[in-house]
Protein backbone atom coordinates (compact mmCIF):
# COMPACT_ATOMS: atom_id res chain seq x y z
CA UNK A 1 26.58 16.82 -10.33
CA UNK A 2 23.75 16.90 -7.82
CA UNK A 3 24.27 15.38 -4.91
CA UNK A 4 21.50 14.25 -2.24
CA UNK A 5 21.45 15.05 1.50
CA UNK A 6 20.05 15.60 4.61
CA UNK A 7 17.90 18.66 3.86
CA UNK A 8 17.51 21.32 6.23
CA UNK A 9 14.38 21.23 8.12
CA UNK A 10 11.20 24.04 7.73
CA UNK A 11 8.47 23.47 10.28
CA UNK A 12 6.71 27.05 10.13
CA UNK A 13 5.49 29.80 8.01
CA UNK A 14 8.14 32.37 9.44
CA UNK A 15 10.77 29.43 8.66
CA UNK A 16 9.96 30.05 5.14
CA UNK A 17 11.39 33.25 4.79
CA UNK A 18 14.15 32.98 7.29
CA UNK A 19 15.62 30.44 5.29
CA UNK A 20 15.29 31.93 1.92
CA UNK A 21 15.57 35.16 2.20
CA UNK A 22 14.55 37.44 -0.95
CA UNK A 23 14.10 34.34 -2.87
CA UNK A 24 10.81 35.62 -4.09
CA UNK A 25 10.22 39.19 -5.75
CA UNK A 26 7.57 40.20 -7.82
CA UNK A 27 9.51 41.44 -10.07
CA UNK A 28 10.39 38.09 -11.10
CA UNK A 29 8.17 35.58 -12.85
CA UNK A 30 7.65 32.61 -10.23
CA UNK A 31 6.92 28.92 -11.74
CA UNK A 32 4.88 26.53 -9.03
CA UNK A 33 5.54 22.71 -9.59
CA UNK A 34 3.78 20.69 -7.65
CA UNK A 35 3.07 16.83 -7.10
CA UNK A 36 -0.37 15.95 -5.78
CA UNK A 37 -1.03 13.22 -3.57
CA UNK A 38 0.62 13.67 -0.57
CA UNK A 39 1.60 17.43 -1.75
CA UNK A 40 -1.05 19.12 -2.52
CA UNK A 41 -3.60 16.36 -1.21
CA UNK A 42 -2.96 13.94 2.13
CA UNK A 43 -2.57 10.24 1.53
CA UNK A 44 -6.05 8.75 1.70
CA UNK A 45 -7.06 4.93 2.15
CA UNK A 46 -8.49 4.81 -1.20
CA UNK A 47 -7.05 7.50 -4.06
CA UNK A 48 -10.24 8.09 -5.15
CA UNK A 49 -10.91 9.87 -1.55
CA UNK A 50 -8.11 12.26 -2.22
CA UNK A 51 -9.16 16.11 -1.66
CA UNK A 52 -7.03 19.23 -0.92
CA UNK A 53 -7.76 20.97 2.36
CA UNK A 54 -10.15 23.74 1.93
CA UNK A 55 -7.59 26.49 2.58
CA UNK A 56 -4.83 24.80 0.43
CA UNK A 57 -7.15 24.93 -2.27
CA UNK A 58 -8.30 28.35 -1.45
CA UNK A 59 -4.42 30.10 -1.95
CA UNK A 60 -3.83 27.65 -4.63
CA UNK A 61 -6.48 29.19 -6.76
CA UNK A 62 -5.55 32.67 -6.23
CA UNK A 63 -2.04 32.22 -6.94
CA UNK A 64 -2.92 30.59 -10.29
CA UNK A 65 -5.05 33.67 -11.50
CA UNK A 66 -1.68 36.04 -10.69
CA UNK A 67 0.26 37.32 -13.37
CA UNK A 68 3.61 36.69 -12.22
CA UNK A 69 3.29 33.37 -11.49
CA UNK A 70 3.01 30.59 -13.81
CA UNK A 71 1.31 26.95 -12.22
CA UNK A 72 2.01 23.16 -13.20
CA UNK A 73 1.24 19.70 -11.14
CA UNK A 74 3.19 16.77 -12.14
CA UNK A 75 1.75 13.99 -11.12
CA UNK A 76 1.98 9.75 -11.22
CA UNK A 77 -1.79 9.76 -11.50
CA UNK A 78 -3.74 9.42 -15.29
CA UNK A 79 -3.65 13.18 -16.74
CA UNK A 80 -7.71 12.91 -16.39
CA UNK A 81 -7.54 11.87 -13.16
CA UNK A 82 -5.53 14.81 -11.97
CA UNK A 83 -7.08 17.67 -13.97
CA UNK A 84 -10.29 16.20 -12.53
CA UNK A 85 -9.32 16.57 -8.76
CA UNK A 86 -7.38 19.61 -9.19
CA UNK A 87 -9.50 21.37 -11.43
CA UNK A 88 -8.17 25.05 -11.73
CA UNK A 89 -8.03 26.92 -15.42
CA UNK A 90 -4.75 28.48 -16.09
CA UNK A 91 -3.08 25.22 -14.80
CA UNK A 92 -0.44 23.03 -17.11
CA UNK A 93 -1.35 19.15 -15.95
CA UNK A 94 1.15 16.60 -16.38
CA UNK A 95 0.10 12.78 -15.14
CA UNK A 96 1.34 9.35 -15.86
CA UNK A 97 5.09 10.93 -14.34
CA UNK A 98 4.76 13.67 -17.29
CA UNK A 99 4.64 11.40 -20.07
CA UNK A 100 1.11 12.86 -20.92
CA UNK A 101 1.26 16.72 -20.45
CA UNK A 102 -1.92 19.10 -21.28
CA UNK A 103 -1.10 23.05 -21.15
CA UNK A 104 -4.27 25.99 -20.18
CA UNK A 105 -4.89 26.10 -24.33
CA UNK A 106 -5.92 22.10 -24.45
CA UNK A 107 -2.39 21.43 -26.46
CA UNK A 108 -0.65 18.19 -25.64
CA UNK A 109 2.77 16.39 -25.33
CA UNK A 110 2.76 12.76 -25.21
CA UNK A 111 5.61 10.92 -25.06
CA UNK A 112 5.30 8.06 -27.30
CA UNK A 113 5.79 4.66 -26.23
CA UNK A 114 7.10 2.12 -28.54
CA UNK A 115 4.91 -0.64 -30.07
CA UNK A 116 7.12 -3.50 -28.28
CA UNK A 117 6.72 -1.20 -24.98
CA UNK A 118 2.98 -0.94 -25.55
CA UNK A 119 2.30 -4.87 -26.04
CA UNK A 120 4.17 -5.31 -22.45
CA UNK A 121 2.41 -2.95 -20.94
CA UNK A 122 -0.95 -4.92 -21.77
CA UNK A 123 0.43 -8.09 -21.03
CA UNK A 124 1.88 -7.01 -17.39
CA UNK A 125 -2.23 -5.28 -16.98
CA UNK A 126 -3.79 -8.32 -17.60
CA UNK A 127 -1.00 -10.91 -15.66
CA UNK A 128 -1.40 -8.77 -12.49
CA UNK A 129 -4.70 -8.65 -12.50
CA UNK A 130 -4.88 -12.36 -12.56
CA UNK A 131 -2.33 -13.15 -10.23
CA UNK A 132 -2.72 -10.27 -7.69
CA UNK A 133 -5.86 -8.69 -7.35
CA UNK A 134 -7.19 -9.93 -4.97
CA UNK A 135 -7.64 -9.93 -0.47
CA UNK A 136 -8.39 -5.87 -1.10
CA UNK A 137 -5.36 -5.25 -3.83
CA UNK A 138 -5.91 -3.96 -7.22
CA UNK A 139 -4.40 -2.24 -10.09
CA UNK A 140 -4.57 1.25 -11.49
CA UNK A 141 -4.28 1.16 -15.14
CA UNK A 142 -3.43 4.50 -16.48
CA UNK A 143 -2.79 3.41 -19.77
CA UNK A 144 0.63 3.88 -20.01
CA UNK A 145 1.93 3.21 -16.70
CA UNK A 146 0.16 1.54 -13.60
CA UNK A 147 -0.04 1.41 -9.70
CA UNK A 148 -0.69 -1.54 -7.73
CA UNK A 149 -2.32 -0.73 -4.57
CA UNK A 150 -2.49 -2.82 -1.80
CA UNK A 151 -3.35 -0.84 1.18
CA UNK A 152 -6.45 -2.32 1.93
CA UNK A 153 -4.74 -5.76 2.15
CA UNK A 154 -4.22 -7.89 5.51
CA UNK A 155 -0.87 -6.72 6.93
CA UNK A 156 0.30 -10.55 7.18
CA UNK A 157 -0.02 -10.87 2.89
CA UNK A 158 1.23 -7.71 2.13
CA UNK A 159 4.75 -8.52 1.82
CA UNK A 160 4.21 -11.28 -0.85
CA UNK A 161 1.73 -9.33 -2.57
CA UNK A 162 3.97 -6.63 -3.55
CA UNK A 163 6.84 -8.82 -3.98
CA UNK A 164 5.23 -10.96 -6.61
CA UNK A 165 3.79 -7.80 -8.02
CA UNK A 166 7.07 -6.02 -8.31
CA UNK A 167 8.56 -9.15 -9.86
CA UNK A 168 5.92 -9.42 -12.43
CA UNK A 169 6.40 -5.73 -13.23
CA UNK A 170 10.22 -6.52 -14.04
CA UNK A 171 9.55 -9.05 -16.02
CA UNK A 172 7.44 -7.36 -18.60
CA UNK A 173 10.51 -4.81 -18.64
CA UNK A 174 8.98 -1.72 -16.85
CA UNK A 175 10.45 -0.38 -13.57
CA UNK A 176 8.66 -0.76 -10.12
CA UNK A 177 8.80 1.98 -7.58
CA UNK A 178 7.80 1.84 -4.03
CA UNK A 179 5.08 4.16 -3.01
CA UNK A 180 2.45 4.81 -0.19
CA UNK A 181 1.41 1.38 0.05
CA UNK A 182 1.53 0.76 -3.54
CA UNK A 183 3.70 -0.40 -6.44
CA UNK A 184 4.22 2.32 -9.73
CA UNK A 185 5.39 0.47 -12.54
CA UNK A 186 6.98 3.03 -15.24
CA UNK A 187 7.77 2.25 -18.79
CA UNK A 188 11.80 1.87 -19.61
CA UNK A 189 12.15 4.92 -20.85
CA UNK A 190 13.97 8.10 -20.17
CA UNK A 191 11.37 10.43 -19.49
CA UNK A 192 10.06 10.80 -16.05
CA UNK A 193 8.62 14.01 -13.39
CA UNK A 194 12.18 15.50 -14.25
CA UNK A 195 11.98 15.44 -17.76
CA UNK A 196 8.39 17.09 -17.62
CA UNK A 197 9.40 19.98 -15.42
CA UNK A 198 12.37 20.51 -18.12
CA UNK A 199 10.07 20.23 -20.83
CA UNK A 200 7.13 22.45 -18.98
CA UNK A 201 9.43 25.32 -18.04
CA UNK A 202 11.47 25.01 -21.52
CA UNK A 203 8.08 25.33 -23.31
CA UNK A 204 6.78 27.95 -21.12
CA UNK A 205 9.84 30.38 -20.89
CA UNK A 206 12.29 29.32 -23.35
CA UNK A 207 15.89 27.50 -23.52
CA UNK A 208 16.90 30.05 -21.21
CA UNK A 209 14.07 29.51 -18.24
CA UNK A 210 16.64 29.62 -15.89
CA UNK A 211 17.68 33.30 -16.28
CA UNK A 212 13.55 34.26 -16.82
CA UNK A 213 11.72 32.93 -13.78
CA UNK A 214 11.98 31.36 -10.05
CA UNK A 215 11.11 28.12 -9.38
CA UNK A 216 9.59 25.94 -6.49
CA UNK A 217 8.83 22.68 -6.71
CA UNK A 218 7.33 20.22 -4.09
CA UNK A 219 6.72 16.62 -3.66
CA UNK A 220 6.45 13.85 -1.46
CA UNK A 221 7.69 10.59 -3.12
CA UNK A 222 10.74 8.94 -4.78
CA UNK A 223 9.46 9.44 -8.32
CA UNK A 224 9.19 13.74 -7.30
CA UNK A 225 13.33 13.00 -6.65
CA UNK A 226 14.01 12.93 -11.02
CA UNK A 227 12.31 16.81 -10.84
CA UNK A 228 14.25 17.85 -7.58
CA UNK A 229 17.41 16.35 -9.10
CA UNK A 230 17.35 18.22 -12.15
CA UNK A 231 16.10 21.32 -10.86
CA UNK A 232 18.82 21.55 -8.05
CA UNK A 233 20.74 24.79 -8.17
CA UNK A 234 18.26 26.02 -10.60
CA UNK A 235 15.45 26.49 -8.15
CA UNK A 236 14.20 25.69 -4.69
CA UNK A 237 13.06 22.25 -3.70
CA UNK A 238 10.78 20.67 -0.42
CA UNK A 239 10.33 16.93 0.01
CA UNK A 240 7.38 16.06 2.16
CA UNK A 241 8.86 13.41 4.28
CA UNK A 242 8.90 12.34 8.32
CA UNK A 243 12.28 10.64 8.23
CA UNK A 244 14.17 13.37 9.49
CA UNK A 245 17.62 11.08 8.21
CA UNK A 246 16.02 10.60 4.62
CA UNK A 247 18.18 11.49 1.57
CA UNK A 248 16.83 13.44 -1.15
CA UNK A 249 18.29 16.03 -3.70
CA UNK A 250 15.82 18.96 -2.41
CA UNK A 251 17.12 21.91 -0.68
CA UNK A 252 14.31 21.71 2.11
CA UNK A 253 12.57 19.11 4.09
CA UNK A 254 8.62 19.59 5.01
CA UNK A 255 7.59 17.10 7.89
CA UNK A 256 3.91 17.18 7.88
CA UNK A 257 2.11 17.96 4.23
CA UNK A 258 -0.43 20.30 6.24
CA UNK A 259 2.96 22.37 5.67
CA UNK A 260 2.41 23.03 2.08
CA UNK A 261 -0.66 25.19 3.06
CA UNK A 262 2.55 27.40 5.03
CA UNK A 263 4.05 26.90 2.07
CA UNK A 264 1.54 28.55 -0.32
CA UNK A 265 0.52 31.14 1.99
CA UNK A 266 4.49 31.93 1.82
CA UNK A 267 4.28 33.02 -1.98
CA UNK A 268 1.23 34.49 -1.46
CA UNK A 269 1.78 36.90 1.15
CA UNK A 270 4.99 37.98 -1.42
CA UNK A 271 2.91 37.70 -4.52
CA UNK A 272 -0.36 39.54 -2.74
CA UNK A 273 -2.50 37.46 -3.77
């Protein structure tokens, strides 16, 4: 079963290496899973201010045009959203935590929600956006799943903002998550960023992806935990976090997301790219 802990720590490029030695080899196929905001992206006030550093971006797209290596982000954002900020052909896109998935050749997996399920969700849309959008909050409706955002709010009516938000989101039956400043409501269903990167990498390299390719993942939030659960022991992990004591079921902790640019420049210095 896999357990979390306190993952070891990697603060520089050279750490990379030192702590996985001969992980990488191009003469293995290398899958990159990655989340966005606060992976490939910093936090910004507003997520439609979002934008990968110009030297992230830079590796990023090389490493997609290699041969070896095989790309996917997986991300809570609407799948139009993401492809839209990210932007790279050769990329598989995954938003909405994977249940909408849209591969290089424009073919699809969407998990369907039930009609019950879909009448909630519309109901819980319009009830929050009565009841809590307002003093700077507001709601993300991705069409299958939401986020409440309430960053912009004054500090002393934050608290019962998200409260009442999260306890709306319950009652309509779909799960609340705490995020960077925001509420994610998810559907009850069991299908989430862990699910995806099964799904992705099953669909990609077969039953047997385990044996056929390498795999790193990275991600910065509680909902990137389903993927590095399920991929433990199967691949390496980093969680983007600052809490040097937090749990989490990757293999490596990242404590600034500038990092991921170490990261990238990691595989490509391997890859040659």
């Amino acid at each position: 079963m896999p357990e979390k802990q306190i993952a070891p720590v990697i603060n520089r490029l050279e750490e990379f290496e030192k702590n996985l030695p001969g992980y990488l080899d191009t003469h293995n196929k290398l899958a990159i899973l990655l989340d966005y905001d606060g992976t490939l992206a910093p936090i910004a006030d507003n997520p439609n201010k979002t934008k990968m550093p110009v030297e992230l971006e830079a590796i990023l797209r090389r490493l997609a045009k290699h041969p070896q290596i095989f790309m996917a982000v997986i991300s809570g954002r609407a799948l139009r959203d993401v492809h839209a900020l990210v932007n790279i052909d050769g990329v598989t896109f995954a938003g909405n935590h994977g249940l909408e998935i849209e591969y290089p050749d424009g073919s699809r997996h969407d998990f369907e929600l039930p009609g019950e399920i879909q009448r909630n969700y519309t109901a819980m849309v319009d009830e929050l956006k009565e009841r809590v959008e307002k003093n700077g909050a507001w709601v993300e409706d991705k069409r299958v799943s939401l986020t409440f955002h309430y960053r912009d709010t004054p500090a002393h009516l934050k608290d019962e903002l998200k409260q009442l938000a999260a306890e709306i989101c319950q009652r309509h039956g779909f799960r609340p998550n705490q995020a960077h400043e925001a509420i994610e409501a998810k559907p009850p269903v069991d299908w989430n960023k862990g699910e995806a990167a099964l799904h992705i990498l099953k669909t990609k390299f077969g039953p047997n992806w385990a044996d056929e390719v390498r795999v790193v993942f990275a991600g910065d939030d509680t909902t990137d935990e389903d993927a590095m659960r399920v991929l433990q022991g199967l691949g390496r992990s980093f969680r983007i976090a600052a809490d040097a004591q937090i749990q989490t079921f990757a293999d490596f902790r990242l404590p600034k997301q500038d990092l991921m640019t170490d990261l990238l420049k990691w595989i490509s210095t391997v890859y040659v790219c």
